[in-house]
C-alpha atoms as a PDB file:
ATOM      1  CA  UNK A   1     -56.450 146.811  77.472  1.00  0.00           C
ATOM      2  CA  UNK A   2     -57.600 146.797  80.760  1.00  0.00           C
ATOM      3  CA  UNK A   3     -60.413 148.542  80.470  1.00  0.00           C
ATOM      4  CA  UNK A   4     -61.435 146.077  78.091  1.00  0.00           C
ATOM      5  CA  UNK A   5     -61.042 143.038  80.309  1.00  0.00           C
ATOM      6  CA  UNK A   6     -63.340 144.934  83.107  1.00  0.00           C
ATOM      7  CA  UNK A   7     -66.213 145.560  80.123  1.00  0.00           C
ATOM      8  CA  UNK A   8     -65.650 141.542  79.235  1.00  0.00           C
ATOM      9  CA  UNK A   9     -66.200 140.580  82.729  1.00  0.00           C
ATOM     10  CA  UNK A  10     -68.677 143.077  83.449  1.00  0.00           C
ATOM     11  CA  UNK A  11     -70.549 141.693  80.250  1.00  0.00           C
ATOM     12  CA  UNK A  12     -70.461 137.838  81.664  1.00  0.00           C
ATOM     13  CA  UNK A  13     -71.497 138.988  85.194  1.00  0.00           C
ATOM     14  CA  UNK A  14     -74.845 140.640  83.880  1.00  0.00           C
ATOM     15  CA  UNK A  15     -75.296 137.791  81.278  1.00  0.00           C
ATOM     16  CA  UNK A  16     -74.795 134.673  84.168  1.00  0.00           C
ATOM     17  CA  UNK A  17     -77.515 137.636  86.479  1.00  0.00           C
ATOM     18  CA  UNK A  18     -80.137 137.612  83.786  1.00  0.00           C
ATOM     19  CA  UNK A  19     -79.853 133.751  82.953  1.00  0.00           C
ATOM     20  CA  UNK A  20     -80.326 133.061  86.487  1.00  0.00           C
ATOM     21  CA  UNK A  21     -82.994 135.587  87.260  1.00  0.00           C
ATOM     22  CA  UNK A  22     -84.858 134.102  84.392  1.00  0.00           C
ATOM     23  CA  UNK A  23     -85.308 130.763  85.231  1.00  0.00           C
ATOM     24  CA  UNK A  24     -87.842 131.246  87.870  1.00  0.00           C
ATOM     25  CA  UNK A  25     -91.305 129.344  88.019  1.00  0.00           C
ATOM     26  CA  UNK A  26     -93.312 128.660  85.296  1.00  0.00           C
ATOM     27  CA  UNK A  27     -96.548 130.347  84.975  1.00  0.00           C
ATOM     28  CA  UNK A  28     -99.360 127.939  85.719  1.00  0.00           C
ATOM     29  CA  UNK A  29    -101.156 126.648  82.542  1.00  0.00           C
ATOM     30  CA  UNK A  30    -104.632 126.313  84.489  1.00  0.00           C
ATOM     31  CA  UNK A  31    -106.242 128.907  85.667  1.00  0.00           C
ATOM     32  CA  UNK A  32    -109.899 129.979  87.304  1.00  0.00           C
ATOM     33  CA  UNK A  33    -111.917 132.993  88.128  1.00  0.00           C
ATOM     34  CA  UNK A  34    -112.257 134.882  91.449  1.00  0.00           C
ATOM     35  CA  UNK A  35    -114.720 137.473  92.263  1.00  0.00           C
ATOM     36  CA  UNK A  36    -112.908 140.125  94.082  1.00  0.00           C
ATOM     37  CA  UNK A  37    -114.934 141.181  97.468  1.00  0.00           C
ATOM     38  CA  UNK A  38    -114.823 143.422 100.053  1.00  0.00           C
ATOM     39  CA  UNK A  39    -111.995 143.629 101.667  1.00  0.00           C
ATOM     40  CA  UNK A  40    -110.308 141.573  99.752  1.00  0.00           C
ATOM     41  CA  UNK A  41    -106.491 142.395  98.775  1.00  0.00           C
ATOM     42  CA  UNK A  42    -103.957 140.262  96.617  1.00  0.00           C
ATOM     43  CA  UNK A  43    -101.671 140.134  99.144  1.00  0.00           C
ATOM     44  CA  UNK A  44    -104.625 137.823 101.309  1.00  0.00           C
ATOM     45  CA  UNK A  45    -105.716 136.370  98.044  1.00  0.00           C
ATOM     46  CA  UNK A  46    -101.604 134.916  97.717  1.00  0.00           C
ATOM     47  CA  UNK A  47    -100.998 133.754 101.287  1.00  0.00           C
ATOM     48  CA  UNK A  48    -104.090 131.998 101.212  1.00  0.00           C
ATOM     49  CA  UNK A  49    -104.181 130.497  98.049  1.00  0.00           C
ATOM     50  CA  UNK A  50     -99.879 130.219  97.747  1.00  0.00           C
ATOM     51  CA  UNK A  51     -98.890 130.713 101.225  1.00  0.00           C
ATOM     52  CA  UNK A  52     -96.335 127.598 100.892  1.00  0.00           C
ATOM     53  CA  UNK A  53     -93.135 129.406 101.300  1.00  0.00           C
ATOM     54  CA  UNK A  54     -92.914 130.594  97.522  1.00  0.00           C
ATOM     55  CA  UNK A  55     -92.124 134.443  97.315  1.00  0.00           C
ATOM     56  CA  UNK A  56     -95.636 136.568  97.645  1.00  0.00           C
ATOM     57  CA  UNK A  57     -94.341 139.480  95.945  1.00  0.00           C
ATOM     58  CA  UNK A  58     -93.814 137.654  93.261  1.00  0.00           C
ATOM     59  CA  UNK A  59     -97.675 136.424  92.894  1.00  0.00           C
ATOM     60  CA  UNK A  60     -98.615 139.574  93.658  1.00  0.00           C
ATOM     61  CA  UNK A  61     -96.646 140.984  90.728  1.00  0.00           C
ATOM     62  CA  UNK A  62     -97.289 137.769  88.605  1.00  0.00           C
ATOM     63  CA  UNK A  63    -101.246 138.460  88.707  1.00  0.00           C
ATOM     64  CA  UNK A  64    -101.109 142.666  88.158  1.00  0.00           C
ATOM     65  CA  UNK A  65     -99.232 141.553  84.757  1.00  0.00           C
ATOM     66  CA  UNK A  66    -101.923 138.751  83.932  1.00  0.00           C
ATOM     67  CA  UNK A  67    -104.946 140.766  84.662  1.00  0.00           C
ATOM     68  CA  UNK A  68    -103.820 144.461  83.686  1.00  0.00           C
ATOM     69  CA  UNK A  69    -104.582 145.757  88.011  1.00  0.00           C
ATOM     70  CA  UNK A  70    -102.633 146.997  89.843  1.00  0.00           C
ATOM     71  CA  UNK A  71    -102.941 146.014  94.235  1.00  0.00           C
ATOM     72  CA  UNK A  72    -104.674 149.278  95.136  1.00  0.00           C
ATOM     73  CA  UNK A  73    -106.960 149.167  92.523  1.00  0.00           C
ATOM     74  CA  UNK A  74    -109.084 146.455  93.190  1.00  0.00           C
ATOM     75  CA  UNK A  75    -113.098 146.674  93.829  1.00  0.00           C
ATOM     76  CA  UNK A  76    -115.907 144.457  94.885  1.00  0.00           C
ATOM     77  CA  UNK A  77    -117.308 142.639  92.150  1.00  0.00           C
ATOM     78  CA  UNK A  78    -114.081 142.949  89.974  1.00  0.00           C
ATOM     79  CA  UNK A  79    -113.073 139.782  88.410  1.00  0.00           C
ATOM     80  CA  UNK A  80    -109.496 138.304  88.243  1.00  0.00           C
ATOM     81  CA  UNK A  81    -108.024 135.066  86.851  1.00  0.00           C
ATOM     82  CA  UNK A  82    -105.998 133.279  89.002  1.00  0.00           C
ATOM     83  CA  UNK A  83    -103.689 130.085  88.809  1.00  0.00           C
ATOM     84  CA  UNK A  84    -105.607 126.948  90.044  1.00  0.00           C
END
């Protein structure tokens, strides 16, 4: 029996983590085009564009998903979509 109270509790720990964890920000609904160039990195494309104090990692992430690149992988003349 008390095995089964840990798994319960267990359970509504990782259920109240995920909830949480998923109510982040909203993806932007707007959203522009931006001609990667030389030198350019998404880490300087973030903390210019978002540098407010909202997590960078998280745009970084955030625009790898939305246009299928990953940080290192970026080359002049490559074209990404970013949030207005």
């Amino acid at each position: 029996m008390r095995i089964l109270k840990w798994v319960f509790w267990i359970f509504i720990i990782c259920a109240v983590i995920i909830i949480l964890t998923s109510w982040g920000e909203k993806p932007p609904e707007e959203w522009t085009t931006y001609k990667i160039e030389a030198g350019d990195t998404l880490w300087e494309i973030c903390r210019e564009r978002y540098g407010d104090g909202s997590d960078i990692r998280y745009n970084i992430y955030y625009l790898e998903e939305k246009n299928g690149v990953s940080a290192g992988n970026l080359q002049p003349r490559d074209v990404i979509l970013i949030p207005r």
